[in-house]
Protein backbone atom coordinates (compact mmCIF):
# COMPACT_ATOMS: atom_id res chain seq x y z
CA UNK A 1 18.32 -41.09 6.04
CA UNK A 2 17.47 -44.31 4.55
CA UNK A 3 14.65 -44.99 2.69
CA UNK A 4 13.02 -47.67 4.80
CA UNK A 5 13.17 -44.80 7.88
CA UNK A 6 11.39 -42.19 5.88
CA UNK A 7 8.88 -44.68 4.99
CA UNK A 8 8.23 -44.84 8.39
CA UNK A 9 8.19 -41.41 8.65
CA UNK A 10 5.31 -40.67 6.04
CA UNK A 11 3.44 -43.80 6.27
CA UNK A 12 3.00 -44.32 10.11
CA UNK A 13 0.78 -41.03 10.58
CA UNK A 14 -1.34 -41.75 7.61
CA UNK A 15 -2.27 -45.24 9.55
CA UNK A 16 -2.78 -43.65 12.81
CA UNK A 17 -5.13 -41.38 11.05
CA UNK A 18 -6.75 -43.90 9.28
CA UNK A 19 -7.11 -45.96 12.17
CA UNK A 20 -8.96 -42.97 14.12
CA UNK A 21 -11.40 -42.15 11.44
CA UNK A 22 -12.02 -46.02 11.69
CA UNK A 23 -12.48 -45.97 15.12
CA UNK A 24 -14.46 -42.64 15.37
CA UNK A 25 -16.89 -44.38 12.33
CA UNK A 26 -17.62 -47.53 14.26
CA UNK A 27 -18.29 -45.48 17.82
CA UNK A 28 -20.47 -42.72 16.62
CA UNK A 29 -22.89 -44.72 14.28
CA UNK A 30 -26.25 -45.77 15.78
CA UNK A 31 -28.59 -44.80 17.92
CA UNK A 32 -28.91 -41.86 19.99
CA UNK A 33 -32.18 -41.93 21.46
CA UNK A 34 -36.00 -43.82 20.30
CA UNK A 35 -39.62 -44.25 21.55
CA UNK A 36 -41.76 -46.82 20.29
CA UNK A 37 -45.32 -46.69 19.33
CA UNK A 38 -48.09 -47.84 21.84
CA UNK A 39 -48.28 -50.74 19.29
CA UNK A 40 -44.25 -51.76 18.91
CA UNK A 41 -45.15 -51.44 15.21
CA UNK A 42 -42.95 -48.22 14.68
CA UNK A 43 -40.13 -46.17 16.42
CA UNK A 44 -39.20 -42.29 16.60
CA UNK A 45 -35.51 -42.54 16.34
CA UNK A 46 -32.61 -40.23 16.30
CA UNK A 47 -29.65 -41.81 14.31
CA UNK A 48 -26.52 -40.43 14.83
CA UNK A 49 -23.86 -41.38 11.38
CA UNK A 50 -20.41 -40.80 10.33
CA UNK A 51 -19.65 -40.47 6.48
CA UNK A 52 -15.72 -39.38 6.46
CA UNK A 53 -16.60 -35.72 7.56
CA UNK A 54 -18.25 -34.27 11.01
CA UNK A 55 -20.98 -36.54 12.75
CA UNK A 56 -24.51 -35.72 12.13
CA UNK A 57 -28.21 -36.81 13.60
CA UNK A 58 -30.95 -37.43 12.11
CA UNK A 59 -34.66 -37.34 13.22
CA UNK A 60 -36.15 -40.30 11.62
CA UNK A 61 -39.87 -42.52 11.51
CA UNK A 62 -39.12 -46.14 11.55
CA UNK A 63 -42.54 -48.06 10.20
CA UNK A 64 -43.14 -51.84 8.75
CA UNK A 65 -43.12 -49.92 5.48
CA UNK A 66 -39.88 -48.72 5.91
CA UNK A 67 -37.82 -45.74 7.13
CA UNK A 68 -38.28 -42.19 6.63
CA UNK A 69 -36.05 -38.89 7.42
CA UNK A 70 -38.23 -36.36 9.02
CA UNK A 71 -35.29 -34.02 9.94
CA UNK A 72 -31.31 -33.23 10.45
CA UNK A 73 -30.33 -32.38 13.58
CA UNK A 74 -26.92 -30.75 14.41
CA UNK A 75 -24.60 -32.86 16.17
CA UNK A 76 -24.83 -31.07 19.42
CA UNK A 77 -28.35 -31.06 19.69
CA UNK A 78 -30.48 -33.26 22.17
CA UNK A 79 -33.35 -34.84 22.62
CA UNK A 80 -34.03 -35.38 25.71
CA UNK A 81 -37.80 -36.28 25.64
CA UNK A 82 -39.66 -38.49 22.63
CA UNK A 83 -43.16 -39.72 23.00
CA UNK A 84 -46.50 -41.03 21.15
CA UNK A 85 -49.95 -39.84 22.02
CA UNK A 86 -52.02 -43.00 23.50
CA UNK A 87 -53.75 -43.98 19.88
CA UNK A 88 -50.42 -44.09 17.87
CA UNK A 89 -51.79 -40.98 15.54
CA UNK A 90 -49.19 -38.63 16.90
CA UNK A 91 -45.57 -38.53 17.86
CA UNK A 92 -43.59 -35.74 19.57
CA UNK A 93 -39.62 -34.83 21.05
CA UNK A 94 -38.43 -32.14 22.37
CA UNK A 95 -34.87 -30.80 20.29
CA UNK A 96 -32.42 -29.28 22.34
CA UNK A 97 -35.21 -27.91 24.46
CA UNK A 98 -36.08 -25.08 22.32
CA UNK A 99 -38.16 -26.46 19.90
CA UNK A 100 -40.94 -29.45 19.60
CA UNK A 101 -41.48 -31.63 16.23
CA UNK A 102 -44.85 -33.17 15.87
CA UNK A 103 -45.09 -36.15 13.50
CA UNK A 104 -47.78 -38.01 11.54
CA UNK A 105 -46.78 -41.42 11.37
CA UNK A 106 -49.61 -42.48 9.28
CA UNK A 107 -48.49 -39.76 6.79
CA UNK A 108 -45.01 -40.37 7.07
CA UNK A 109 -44.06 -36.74 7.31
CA UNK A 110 -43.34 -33.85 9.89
CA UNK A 111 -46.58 -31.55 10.63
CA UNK A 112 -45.06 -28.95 12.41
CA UNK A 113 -41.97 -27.35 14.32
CA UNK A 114 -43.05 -25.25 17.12
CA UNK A 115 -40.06 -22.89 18.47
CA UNK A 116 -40.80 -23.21 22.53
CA UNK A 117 -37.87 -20.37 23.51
CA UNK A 118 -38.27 -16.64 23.48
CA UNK A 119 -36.68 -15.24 20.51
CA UNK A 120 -35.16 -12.28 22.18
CA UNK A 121 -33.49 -13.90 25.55
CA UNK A 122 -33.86 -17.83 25.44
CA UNK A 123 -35.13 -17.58 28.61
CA UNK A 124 -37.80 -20.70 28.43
CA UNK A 125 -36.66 -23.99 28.08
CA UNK A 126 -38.91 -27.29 27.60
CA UNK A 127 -38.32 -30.00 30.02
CA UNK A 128 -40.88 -32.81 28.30
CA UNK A 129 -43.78 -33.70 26.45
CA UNK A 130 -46.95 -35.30 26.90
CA UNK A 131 -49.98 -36.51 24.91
CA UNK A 132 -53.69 -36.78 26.83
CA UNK A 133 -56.42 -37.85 24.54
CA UNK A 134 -57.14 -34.19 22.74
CA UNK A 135 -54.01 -32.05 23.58
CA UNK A 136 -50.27 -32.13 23.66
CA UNK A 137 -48.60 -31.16 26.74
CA UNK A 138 -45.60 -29.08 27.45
CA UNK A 139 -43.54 -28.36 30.53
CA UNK A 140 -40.76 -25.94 30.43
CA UNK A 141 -38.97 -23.94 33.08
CA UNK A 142 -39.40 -19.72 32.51
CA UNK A 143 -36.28 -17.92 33.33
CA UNK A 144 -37.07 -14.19 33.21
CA UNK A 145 -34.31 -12.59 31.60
CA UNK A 146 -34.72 -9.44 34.24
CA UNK A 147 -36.27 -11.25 37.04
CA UNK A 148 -35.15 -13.99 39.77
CA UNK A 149 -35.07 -17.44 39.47
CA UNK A 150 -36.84 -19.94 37.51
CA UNK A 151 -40.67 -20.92 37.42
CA UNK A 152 -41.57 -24.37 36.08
CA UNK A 153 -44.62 -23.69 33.67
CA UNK A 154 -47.31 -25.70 31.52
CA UNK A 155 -48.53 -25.04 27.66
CA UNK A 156 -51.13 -27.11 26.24
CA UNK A 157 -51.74 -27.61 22.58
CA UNK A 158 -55.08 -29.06 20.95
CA UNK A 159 -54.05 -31.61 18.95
CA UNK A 160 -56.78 -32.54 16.84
């Protein structure tokens, strides 16, 4: 075997794996999901990156003042509902359907994490979210681990 054909040999894989984590970098940066404020100032985004290792999301508050990470999110979760209550105070989404983050956007920070599945089955699961003027609004559909079939439900929250 010459030397030229085991170059080949060893160097060709290492490009083609190169050239995936490349690849992989460029596809699975950006974002996943957002919701902007009532007044376009500021977003609630989740980010999704790549940094040479598994892909990971990010929950994060995107003001003029710049950006802030409220939260990691593993890189299966969803989020399939963001919104802002009317006034801009408050922002909300719905993780993977078992859990709702609240946010303060003037404060920059996460107020709360409020688990929305029952610890012992999983048998609730939160469809969306909704701000009125004093609550925060949750549907979800119950699944009664012993019983039949699925009821949609409601949960309201006082938010101030």
């Amino acid at each position: 075997m010459t030397t030229r054909t085991l170059a080949w040999i060893v160097l060709l894989p290492v490009a083609v794996l190169i050239g995936f984590a490349a690849g992989r970098a460029s596809a699975e940066v950006g974002i996943v999901a957002e919701a902007w404020s009532p007044d376009a100032r500021s977003a609630l985004v989740v980010e999704r990156r790549f940094a040479f290792g598994p892909a990971d999301r990010r929950l994060v508050l995107r003001t003029p003042q710049g950006n802030v990470e409220l939260r990691a999110l593993a890189a299966d979760v969803e989020v399939p509902e963001m919104i802002w209550s009317p006034d801009g105070s408050l922002t909300g989404a719905v993780l993977g359907g078992v859990s709702l983050a609240v946010v303060d956007p003037s404060a920059s920070r996460l107020l709360y994490e409020l688990p929305l599945v029952e610890p012992a089955d999983g048998s609730r699961v939160a469809r969306g979210v909704g701000f009125s003027a004093n609550a925060l609004a949750i549907t979800f559909d119950d699944c009664p681990g012993r019983g039949a079939g699925c009821r949609p439900r409601f949960m309201a929250l006082p938010t101030r």
